[in-house]
C-alpha atoms as a PDB file:
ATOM      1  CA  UNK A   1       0.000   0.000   0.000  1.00  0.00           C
ATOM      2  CA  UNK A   2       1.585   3.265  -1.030  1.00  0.00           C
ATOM      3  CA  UNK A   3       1.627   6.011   1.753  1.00  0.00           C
ATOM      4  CA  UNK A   4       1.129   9.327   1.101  1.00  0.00           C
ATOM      5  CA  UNK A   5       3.700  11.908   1.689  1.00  0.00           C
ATOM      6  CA  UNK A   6       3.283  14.709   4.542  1.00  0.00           C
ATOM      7  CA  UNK A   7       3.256  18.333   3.181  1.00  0.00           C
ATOM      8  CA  UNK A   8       3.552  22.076   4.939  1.00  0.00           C
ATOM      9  CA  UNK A   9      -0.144  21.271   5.802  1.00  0.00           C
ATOM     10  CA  UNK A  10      -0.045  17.582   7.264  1.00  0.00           C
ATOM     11  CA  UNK A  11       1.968  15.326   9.113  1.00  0.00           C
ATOM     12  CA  UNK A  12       2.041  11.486   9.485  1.00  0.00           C
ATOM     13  CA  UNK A  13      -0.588   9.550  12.616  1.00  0.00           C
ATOM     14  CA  UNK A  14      -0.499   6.164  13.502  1.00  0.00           C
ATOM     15  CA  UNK A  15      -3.712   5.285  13.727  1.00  0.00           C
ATOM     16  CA  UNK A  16      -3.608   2.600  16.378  1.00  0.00           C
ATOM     17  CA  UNK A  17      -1.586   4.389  19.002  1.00  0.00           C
ATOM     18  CA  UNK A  18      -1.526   8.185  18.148  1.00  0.00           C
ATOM     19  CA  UNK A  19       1.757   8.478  17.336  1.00  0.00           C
ATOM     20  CA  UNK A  20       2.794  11.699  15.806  1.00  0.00           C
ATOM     21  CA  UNK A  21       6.767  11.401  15.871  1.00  0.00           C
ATOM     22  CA  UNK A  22       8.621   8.305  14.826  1.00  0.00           C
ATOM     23  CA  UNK A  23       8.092   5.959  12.366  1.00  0.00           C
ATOM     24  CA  UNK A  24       9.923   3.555   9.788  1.00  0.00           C
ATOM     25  CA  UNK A  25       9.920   4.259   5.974  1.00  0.00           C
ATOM     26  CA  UNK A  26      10.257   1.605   3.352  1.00  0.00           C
ATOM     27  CA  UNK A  27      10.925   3.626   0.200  1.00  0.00           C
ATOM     28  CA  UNK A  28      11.927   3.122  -3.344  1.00  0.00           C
ATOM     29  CA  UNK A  29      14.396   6.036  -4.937  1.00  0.00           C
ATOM     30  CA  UNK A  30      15.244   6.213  -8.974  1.00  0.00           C
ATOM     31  CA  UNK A  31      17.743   8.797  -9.036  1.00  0.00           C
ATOM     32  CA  UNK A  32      20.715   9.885 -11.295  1.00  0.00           C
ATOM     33  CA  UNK A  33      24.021  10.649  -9.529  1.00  0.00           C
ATOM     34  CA  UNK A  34      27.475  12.244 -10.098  1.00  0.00           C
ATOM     35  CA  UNK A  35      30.149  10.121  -8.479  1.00  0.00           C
ATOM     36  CA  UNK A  36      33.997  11.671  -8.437  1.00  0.00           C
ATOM     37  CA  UNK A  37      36.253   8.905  -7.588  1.00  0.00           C
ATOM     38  CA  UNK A  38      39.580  10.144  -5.848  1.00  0.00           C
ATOM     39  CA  UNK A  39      42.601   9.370  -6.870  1.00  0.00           C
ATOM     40  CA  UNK A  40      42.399   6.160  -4.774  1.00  0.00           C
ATOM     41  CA  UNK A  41      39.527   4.724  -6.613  1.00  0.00           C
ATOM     42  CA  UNK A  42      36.823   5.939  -3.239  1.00  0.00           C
ATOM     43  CA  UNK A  43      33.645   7.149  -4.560  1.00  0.00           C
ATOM     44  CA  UNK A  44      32.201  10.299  -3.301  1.00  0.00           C
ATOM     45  CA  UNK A  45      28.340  11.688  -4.500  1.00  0.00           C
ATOM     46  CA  UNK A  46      29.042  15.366  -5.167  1.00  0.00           C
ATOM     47  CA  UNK A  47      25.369  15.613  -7.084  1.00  0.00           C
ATOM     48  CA  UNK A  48      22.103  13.622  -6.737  1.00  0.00           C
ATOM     49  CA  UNK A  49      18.737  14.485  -8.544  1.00  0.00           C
ATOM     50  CA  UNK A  50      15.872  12.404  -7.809  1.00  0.00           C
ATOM     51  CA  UNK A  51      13.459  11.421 -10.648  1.00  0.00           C
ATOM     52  CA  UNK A  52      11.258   9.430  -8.775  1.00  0.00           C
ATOM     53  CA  UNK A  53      10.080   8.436  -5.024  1.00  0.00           C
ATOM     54  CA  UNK A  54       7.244   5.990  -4.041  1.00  0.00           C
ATOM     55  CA  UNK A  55       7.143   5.524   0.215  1.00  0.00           C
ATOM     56  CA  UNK A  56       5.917   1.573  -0.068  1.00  0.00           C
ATOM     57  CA  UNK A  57       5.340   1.078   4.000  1.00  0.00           C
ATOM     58  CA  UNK A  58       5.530   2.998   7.089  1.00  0.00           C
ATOM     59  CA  UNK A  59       5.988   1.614  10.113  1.00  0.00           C
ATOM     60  CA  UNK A  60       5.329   3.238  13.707  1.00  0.00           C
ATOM     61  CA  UNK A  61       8.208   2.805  15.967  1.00  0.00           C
ATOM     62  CA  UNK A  62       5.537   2.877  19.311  1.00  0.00           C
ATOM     63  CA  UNK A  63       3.552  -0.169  18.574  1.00  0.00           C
ATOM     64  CA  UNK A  64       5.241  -1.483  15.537  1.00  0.00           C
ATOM     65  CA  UNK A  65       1.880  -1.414  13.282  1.00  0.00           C
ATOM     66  CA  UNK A  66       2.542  -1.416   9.781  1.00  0.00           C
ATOM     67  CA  UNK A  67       0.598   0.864   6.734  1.00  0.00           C
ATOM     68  CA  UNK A  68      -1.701   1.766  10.018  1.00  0.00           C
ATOM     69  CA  UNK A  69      -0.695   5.754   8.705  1.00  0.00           C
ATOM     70  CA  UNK A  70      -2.897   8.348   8.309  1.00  0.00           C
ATOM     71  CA  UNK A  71      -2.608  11.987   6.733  1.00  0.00           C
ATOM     72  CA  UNK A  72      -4.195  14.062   9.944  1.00  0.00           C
ATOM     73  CA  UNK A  73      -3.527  18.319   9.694  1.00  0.00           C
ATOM     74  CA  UNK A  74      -0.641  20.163  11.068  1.00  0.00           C
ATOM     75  CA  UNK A  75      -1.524  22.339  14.132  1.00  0.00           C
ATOM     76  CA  UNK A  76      -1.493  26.082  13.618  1.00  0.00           C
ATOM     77  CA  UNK A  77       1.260  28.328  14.898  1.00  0.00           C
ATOM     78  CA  UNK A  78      -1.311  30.887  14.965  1.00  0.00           C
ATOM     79  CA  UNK A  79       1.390  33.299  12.556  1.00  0.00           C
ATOM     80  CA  UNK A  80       0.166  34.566   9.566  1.00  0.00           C
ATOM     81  CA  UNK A  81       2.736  34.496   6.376  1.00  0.00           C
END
């Protein structure tokens, strides 16, 4: 089951325990690098640009339930932009 990401607006919930704060992601990243190999043949990325991400589980690290994630709204600081 694919998990949606959090935005400025949301945050991740576990569902089962109320957990706002910690959880495990299982994700999937295609992604095109630039790798500079010192002299010594040890790579180093210098540049990474994602073309794709897909989250494929979450896990909540309080009561280890798994895809039990739901999209619930950000509080408000109360300051206006």
């Amino acid at each position: 089951m694919a998990v949606p990401l959090p935005t400025a607006q949301t945050r991740w919930r576990c569902t089962l325990c109320g957990n706002l704060t910690r959880f495990d992601v299982t994700r999937s990243t295609r992604a095109v690098e630039y790798v500079h190999l010192d002299l010594a043949g040890e790579p180093r990325v210098e540049e990474r640009e994602v073309l794709g991400e897909t989250i494929e589980s979450v896990r909540c690290r309080w009561c280890n339930a798994v895809d039990q994630v739901e999209l619930v709204d950000r509080p408000s600081t109360g300051q206006s932009a």
